[in-house]
PDB file of N, CA and C in Angstrom:
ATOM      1  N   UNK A   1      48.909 -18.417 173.944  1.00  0.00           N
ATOM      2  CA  UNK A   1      49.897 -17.888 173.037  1.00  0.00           C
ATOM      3  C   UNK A   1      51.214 -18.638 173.233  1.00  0.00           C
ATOM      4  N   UNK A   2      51.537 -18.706 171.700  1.00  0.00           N
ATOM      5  CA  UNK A   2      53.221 -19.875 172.421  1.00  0.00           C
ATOM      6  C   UNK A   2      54.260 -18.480 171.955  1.00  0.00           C
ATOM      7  N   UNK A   3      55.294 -18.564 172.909  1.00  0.00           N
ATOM      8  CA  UNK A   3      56.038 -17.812 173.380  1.00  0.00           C
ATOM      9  C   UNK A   3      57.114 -18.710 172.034  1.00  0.00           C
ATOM     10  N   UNK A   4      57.736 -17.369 171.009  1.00  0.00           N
ATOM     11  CA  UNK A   4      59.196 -18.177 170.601  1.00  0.00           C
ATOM     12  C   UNK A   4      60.303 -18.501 171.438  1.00  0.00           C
ATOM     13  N   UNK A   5      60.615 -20.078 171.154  1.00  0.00           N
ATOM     14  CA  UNK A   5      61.380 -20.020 172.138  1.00  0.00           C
ATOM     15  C   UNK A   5      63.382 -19.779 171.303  1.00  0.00           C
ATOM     16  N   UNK A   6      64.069 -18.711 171.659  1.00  0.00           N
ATOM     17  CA  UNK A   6      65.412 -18.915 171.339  1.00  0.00           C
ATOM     18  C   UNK A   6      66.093 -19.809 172.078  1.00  0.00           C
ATOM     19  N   UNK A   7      67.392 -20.137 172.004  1.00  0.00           N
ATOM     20  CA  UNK A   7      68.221 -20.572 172.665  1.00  0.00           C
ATOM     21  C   UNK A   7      69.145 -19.594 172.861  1.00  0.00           C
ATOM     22  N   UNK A   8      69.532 -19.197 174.689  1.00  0.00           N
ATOM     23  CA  UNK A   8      70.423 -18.365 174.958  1.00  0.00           C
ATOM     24  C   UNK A   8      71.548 -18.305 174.002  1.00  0.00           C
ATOM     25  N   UNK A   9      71.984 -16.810 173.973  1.00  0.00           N
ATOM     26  CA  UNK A   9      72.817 -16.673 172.414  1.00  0.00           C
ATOM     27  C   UNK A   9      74.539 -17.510 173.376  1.00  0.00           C
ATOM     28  N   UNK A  10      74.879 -17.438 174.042  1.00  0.00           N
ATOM     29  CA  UNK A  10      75.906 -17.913 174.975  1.00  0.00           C
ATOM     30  C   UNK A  10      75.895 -19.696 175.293  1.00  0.00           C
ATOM     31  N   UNK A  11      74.556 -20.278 175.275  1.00  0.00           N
ATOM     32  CA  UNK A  11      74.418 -21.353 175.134  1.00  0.00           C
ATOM     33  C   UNK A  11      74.483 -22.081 173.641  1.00  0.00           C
ATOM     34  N   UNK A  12      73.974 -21.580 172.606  1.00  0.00           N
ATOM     35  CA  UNK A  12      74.509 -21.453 171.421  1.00  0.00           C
ATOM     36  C   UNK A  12      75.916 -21.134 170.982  1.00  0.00           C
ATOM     37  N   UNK A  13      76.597 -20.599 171.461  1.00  0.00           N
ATOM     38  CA  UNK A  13      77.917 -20.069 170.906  1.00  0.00           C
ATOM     39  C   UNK A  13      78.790 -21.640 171.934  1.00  0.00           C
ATOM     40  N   UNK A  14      78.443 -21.933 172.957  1.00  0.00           N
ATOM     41  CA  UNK A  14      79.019 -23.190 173.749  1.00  0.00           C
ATOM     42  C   UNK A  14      78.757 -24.784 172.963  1.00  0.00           C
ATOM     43  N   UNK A  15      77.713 -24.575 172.284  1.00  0.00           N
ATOM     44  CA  UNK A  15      77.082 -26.150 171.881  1.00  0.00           C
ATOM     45  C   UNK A  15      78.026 -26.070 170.483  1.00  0.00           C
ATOM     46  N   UNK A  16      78.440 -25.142 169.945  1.00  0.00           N
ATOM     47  CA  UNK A  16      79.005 -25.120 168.742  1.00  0.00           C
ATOM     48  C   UNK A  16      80.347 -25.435 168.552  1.00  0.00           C
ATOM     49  N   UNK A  17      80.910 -24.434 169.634  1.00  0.00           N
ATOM     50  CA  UNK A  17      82.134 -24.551 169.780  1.00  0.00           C
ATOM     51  C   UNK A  17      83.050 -26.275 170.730  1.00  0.00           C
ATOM     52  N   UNK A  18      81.844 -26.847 171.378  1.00  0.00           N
ATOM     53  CA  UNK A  18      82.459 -28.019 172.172  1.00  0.00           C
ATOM     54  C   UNK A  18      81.746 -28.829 170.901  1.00  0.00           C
ATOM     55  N   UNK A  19      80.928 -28.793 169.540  1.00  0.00           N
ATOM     56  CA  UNK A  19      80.994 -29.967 168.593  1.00  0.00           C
ATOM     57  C   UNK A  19      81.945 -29.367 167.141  1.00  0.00           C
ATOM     58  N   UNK A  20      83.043 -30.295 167.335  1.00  0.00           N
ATOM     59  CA  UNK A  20      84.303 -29.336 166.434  1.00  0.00           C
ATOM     60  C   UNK A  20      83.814 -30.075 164.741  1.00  0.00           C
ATOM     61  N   UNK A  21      82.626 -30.809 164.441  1.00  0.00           N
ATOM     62  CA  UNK A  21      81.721 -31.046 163.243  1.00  0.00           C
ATOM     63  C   UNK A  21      81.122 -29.724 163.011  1.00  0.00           C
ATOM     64  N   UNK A  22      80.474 -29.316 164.149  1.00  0.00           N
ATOM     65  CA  UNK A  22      79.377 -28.489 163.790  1.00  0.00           C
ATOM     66  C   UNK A  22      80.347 -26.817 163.555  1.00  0.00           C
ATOM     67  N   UNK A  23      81.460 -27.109 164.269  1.00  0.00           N
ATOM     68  CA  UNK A  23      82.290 -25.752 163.978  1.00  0.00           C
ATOM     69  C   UNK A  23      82.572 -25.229 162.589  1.00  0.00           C
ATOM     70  N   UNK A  24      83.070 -25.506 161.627  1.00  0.00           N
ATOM     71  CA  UNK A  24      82.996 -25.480 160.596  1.00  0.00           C
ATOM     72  C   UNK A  24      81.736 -24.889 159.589  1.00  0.00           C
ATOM     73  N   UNK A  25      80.795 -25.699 159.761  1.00  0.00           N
ATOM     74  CA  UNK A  25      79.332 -25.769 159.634  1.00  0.00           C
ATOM     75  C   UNK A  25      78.488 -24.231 159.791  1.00  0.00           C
ATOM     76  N   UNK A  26      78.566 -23.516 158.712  1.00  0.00           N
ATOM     77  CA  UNK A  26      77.211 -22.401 158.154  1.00  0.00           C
ATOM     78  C   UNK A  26      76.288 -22.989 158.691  1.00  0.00           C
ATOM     79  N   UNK A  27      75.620 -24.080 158.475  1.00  0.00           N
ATOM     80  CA  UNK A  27      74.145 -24.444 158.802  1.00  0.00           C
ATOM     81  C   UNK A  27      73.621 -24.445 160.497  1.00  0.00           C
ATOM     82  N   UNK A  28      75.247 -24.973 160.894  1.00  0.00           N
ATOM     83  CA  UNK A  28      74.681 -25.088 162.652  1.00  0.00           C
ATOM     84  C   UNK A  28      74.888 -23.812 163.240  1.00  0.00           C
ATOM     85  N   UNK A  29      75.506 -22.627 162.783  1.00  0.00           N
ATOM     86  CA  UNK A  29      75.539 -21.227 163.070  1.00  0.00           C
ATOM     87  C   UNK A  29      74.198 -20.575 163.067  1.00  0.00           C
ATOM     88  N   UNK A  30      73.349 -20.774 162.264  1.00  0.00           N
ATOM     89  CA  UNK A  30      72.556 -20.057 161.783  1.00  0.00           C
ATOM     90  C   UNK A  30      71.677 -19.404 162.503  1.00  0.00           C
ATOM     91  N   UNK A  31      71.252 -20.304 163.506  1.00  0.00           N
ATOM     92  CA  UNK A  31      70.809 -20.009 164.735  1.00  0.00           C
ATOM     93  C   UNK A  31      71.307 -18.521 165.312  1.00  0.00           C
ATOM     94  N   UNK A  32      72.605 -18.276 164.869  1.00  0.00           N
ATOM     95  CA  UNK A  32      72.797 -16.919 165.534  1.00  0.00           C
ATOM     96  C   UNK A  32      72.017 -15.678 165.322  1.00  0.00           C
ATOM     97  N   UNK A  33      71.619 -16.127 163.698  1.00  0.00           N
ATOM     98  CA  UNK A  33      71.301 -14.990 163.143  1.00  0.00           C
ATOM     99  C   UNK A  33      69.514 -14.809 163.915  1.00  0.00           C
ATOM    100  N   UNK A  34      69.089 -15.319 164.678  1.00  0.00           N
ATOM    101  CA  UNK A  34      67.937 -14.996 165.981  1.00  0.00           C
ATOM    102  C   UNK A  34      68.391 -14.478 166.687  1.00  0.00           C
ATOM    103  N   UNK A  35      69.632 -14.174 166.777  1.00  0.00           N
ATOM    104  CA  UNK A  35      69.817 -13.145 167.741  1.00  0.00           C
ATOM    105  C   UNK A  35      70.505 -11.429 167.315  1.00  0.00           C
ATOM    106  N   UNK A  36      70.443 -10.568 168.073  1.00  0.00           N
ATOM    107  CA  UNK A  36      70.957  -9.615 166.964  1.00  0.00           C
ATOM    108  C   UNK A  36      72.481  -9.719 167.069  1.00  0.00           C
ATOM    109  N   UNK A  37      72.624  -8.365 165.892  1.00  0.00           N
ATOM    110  CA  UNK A  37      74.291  -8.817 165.240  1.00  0.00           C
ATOM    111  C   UNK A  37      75.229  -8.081 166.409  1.00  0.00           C
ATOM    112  N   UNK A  38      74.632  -6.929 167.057  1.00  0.00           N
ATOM    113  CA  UNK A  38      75.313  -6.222 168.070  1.00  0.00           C
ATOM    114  C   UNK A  38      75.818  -7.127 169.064  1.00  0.00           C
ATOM    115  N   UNK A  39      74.787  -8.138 169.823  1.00  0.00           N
ATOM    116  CA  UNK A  39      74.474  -9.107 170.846  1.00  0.00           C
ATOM    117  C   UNK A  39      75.939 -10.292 169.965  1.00  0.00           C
ATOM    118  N   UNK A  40      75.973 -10.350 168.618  1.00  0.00           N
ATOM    119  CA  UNK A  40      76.615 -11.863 168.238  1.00  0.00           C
ATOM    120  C   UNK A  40      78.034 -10.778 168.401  1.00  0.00           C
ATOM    121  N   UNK A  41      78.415  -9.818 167.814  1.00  0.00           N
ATOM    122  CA  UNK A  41      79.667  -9.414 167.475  1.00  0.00           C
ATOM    123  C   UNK A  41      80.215  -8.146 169.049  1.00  0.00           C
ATOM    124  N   UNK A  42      79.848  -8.321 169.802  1.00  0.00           N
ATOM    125  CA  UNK A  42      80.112  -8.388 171.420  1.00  0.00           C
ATOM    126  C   UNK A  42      80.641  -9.768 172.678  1.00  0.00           C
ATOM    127  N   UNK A  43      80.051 -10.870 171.486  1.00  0.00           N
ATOM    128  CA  UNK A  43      80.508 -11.727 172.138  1.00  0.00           C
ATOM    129  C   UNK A  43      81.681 -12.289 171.858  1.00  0.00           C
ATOM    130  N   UNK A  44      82.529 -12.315 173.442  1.00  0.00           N
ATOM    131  CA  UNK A  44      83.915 -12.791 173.040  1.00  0.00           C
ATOM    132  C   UNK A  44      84.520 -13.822 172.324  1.00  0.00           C
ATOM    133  N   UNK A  45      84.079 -14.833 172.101  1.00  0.00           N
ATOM    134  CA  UNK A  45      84.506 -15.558 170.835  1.00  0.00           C
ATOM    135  C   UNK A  45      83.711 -15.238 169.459  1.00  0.00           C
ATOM    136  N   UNK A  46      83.554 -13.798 169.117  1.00  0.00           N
ATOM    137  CA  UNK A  46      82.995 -13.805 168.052  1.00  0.00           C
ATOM    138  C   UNK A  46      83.807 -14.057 166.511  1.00  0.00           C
ATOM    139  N   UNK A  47      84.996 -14.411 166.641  1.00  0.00           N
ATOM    140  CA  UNK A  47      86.309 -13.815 165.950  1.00  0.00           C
ATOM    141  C   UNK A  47      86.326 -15.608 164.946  1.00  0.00           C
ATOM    142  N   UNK A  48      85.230 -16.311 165.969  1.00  0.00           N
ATOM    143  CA  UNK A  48      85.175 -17.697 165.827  1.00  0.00           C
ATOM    144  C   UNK A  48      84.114 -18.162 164.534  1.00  0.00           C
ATOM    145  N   UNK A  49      83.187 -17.335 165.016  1.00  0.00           N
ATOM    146  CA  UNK A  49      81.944 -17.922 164.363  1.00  0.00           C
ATOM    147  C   UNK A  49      82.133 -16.798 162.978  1.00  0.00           C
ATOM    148  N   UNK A  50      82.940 -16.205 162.377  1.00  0.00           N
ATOM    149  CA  UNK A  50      82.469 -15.558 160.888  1.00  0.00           C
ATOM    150  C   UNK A  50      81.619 -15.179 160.550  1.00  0.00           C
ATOM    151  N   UNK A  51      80.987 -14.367 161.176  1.00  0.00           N
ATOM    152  CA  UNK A  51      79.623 -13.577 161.072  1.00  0.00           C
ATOM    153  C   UNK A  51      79.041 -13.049 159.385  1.00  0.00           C
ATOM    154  N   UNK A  52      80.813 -12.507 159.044  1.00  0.00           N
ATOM    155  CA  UNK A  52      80.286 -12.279 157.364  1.00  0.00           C
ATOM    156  C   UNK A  52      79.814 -13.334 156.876  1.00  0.00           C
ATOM    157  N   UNK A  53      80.746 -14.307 156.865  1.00  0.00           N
ATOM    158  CA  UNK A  53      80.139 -15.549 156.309  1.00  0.00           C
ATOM    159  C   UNK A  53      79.381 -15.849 156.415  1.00  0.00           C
ATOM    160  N   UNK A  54      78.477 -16.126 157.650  1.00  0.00           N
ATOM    161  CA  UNK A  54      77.502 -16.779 158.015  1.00  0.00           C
ATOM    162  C   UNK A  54      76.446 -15.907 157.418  1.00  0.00           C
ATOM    163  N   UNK A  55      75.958 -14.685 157.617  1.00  0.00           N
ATOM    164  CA  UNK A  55      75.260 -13.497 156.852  1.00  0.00           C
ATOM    165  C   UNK A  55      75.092 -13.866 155.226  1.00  0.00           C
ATOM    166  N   UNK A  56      76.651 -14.211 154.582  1.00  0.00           N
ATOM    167  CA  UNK A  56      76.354 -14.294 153.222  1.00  0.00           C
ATOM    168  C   UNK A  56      75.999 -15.725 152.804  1.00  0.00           C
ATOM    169  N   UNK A  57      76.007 -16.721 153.610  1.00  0.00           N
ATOM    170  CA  UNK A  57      75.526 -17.737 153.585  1.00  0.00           C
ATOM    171  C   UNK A  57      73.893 -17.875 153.894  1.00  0.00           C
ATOM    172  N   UNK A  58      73.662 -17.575 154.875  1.00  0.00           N
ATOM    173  CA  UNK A  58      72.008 -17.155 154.727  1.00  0.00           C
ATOM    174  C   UNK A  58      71.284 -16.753 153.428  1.00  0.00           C
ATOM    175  N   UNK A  59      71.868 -15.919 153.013  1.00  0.00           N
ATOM    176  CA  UNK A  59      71.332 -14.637 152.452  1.00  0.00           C
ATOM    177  C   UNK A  59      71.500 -15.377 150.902  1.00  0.00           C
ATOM    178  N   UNK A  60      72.140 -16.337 150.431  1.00  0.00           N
ATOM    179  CA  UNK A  60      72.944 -17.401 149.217  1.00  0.00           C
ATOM    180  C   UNK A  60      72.120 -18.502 149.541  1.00  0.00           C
ATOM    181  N   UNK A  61      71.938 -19.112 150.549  1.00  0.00           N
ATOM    182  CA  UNK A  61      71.822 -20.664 150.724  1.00  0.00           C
ATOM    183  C   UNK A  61      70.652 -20.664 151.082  1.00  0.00           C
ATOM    184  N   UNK A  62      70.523 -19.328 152.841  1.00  0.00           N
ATOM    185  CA  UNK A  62      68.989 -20.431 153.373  1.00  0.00           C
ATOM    186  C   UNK A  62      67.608 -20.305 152.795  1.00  0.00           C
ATOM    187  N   UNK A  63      66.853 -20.442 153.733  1.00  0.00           N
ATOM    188  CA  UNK A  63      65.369 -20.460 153.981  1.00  0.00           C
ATOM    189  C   UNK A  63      65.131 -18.925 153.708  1.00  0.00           C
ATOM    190  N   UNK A  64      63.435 -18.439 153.123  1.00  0.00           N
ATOM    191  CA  UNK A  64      63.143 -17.301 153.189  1.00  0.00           C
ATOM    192  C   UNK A  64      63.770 -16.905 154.860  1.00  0.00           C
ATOM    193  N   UNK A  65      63.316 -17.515 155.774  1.00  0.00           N
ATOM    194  CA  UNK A  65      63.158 -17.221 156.829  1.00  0.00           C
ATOM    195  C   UNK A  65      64.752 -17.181 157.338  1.00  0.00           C
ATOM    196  N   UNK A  66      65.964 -17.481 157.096  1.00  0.00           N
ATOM    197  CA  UNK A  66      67.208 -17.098 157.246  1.00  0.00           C
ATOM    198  C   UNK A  66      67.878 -16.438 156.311  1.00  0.00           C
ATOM    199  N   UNK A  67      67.276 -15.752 155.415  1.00  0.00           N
ATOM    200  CA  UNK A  67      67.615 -14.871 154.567  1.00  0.00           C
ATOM    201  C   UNK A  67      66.799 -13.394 155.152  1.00  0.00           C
ATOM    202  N   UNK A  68      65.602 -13.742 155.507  1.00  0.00           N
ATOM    203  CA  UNK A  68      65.048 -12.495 156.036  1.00  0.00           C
ATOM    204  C   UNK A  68      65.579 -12.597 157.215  1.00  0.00           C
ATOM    205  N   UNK A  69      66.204 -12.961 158.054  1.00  0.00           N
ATOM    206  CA  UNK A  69      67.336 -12.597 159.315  1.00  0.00           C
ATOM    207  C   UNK A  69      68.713 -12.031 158.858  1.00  0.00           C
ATOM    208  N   UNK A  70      68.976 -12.394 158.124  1.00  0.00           N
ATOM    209  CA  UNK A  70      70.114 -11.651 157.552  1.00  0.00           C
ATOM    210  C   UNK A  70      70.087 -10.652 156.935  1.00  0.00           C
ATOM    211  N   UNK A  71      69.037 -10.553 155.966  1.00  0.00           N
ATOM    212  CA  UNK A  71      68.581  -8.883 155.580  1.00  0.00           C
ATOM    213  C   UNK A  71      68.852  -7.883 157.038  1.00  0.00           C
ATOM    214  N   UNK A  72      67.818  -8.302 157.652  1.00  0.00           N
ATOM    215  CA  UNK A  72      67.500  -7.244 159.004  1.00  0.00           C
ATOM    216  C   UNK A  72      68.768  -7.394 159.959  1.00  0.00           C
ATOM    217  N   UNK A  73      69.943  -7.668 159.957  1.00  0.00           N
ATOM    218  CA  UNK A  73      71.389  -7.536 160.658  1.00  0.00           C
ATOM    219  C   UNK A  73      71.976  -6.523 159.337  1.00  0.00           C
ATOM    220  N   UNK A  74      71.582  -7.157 157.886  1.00  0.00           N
ATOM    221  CA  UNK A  74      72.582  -5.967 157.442  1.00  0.00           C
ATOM    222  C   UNK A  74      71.568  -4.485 157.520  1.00  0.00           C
ATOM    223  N   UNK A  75      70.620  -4.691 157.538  1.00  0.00           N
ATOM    224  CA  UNK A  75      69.819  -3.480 157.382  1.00  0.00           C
ATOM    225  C   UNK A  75      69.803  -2.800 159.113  1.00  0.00           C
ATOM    226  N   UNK A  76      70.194  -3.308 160.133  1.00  0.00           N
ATOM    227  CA  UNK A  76      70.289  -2.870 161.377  1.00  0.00           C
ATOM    228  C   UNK A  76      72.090  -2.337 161.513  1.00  0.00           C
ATOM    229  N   UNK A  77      72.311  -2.646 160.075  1.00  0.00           N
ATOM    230  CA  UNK A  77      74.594  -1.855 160.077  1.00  0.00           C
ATOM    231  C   UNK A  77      75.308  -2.766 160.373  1.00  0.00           C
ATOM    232  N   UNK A  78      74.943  -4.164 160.459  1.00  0.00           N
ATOM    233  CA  UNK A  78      76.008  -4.979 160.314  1.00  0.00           C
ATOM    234  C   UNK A  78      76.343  -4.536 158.576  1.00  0.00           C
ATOM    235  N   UNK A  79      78.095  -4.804 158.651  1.00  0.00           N
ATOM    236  CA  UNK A  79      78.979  -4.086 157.660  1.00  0.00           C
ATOM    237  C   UNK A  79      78.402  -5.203 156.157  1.00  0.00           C
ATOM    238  N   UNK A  80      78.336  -4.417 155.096  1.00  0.00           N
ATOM    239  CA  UNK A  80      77.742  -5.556 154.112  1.00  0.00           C
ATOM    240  C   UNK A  80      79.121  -5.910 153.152  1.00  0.00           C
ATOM    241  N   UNK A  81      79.359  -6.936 152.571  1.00  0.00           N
ATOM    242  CA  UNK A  81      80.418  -7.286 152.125  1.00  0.00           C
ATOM    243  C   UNK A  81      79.963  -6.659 150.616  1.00  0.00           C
ATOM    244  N   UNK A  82      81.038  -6.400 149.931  1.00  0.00           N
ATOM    245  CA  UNK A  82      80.418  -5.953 148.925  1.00  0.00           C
ATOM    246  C   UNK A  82      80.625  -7.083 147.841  1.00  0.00           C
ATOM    247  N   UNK A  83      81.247  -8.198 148.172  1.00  0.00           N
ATOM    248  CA  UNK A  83      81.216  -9.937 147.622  1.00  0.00           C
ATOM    249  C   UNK A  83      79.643  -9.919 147.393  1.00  0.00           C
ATOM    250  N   UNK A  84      78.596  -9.744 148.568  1.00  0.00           N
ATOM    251  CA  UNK A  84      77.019  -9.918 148.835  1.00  0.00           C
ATOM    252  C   UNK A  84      76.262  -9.088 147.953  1.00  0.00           C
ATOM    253  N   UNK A  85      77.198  -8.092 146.947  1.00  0.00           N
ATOM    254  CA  UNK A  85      76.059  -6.918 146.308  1.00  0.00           C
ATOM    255  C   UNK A  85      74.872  -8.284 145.032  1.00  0.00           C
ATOM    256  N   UNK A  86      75.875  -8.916 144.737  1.00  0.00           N
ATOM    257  CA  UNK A  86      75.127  -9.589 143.204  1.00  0.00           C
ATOM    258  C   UNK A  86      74.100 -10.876 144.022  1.00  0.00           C
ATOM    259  N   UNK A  87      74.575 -11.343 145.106  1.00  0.00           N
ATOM    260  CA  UNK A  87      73.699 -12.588 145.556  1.00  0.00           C
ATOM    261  C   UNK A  87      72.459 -11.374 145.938  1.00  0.00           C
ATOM    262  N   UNK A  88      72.290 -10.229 146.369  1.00  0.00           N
ATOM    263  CA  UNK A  88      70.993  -9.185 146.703  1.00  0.00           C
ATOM    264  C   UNK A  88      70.755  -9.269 145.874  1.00  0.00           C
ATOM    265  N   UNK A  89      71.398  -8.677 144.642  1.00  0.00           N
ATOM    266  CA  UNK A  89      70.277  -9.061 143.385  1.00  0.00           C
ATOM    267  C   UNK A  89      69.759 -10.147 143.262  1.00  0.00           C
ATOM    268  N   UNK A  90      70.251 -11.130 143.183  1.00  0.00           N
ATOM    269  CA  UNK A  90      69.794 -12.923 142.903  1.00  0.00           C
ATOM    270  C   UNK A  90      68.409 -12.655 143.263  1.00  0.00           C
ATOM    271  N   UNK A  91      68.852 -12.357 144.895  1.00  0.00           N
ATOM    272  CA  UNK A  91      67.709 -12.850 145.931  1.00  0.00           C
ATOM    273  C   UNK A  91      66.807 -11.668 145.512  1.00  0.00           C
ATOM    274  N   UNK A  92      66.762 -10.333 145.205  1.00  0.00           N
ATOM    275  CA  UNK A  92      65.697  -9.636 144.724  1.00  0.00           C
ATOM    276  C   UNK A  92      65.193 -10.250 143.316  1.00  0.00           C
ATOM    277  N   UNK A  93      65.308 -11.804 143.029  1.00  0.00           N
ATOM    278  CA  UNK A  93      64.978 -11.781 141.897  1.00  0.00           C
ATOM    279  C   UNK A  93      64.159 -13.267 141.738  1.00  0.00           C
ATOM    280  N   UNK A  94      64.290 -13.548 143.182  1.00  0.00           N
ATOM    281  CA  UNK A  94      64.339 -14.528 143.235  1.00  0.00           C
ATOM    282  C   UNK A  94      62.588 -15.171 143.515  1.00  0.00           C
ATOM    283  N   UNK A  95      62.021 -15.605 142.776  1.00  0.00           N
ATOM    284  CA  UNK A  95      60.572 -15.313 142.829  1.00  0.00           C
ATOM    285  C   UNK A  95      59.641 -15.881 143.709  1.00  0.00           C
ATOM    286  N   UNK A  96      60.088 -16.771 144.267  1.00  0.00           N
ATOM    287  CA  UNK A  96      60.137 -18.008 145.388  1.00  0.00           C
ATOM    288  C   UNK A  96      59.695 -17.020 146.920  1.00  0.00           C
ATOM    289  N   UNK A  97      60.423 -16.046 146.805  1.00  0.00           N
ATOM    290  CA  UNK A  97      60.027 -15.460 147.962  1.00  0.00           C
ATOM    291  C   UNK A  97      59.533 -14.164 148.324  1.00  0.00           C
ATOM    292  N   UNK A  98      58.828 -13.496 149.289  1.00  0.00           N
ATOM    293  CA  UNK A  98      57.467 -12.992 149.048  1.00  0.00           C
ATOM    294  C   UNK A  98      58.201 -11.713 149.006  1.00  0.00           C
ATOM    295  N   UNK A  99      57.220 -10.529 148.457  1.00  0.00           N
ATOM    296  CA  UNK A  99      57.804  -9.394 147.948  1.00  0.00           C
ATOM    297  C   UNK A  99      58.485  -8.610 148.728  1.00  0.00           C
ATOM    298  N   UNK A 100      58.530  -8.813 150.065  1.00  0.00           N
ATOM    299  CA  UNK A 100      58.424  -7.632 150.756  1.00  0.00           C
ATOM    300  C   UNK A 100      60.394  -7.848 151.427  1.00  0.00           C
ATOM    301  N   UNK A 101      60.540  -9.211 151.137  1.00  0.00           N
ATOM    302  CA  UNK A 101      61.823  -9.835 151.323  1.00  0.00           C
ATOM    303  C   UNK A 101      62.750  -9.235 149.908  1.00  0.00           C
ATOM    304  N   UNK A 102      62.078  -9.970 148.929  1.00  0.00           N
ATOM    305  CA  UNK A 102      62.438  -9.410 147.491  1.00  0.00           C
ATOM    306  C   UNK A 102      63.135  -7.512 147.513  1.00  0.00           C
ATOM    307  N   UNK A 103      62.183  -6.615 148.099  1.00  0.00           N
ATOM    308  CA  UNK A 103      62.454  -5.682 147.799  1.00  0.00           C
ATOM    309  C   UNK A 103      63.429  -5.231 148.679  1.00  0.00           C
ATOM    310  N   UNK A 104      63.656  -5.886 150.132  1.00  0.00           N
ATOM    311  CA  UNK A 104      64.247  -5.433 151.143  1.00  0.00           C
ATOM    312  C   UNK A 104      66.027  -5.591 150.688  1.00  0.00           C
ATOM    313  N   UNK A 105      65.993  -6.636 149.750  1.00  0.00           N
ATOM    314  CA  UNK A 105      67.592  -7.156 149.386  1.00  0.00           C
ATOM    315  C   UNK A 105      67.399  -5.934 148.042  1.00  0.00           C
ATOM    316  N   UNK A 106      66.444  -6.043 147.393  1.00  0.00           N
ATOM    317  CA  UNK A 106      66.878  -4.892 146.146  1.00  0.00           C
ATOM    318  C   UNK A 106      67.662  -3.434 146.703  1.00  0.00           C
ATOM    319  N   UNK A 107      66.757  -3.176 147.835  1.00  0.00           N
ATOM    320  CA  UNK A 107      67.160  -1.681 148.584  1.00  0.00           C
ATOM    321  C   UNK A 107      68.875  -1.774 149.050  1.00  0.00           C
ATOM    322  N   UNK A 108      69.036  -2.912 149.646  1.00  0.00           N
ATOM    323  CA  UNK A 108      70.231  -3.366 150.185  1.00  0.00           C
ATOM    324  C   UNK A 108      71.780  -3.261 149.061  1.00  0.00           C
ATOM    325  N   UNK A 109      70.940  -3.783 147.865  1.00  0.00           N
ATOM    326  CA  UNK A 109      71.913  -3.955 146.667  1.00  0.00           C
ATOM    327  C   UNK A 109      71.909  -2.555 145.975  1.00  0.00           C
ATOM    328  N   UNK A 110      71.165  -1.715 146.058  1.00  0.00           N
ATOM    329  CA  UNK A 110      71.301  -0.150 145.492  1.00  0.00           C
ATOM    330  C   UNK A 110      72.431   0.420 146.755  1.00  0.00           C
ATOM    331  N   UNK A 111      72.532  -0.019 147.810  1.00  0.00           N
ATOM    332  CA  UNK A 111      72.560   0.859 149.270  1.00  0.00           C
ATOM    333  C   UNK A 111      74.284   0.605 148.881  1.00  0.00           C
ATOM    334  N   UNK A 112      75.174  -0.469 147.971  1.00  0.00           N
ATOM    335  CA  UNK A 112      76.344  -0.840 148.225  1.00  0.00           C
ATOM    336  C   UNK A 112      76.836  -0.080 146.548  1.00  0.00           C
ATOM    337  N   UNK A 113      76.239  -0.311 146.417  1.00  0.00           N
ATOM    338  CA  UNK A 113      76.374   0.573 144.113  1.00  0.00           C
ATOM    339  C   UNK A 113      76.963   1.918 144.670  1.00  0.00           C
TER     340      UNK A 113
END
């Protein structure tokens, strides 16, 4: 069995912050969203990394698979922007990705109405 491997959420928050390219950068964050939102917004430079952002960037930009990480932070009470209500719709509409993602952002986008 292969074990997923993360990268310590603290070793991540260090590789980001000492490449001042990648600081800026939604895409090299993203990684956070493997870890949970309690674990990211406890950590003391969290004030750094824009968690909303990064959330509504997932959830707009990425992969099924970083959009369904960002569902499950806002659906675990990370705070939902209500900027994010119409991209939930998008993404509940969005046909590309499998239903169960689809419906999880529909629920999300009724949850802010």
């Amino acid at each position: 069995m292969i074990a997923k491997h993360l990268v310590p959420f603290s070793e991540l928050i260090a590789r980001v912050q000492c490449d001042p390219a990648r600081k800026d950068s939604l895409i090299g964050l993203l990684p956070v969203l493997e870890h949970g939102h309690l674990e990211a917004q406890a950590f003391e430079n969290v004030e750094a990394l824009r968690l909303t952002d990064l959330v509504t960037f997932a959830v707009k930009e990425g992969s099924a698979y970083w959009a369904g990480l960002a569902l499950s932070w806002l659906e675990a009470g990370f705070p939902i922007p209500v900027s994010l209500r119409s991209e939930l719709l998008l993404v509940s509409q969005r046909s590309t990705l499998d239903q169960s993602l689809r419906h999880r952002a529909y629920a999300l986008h009724r949850k802010i109405a």
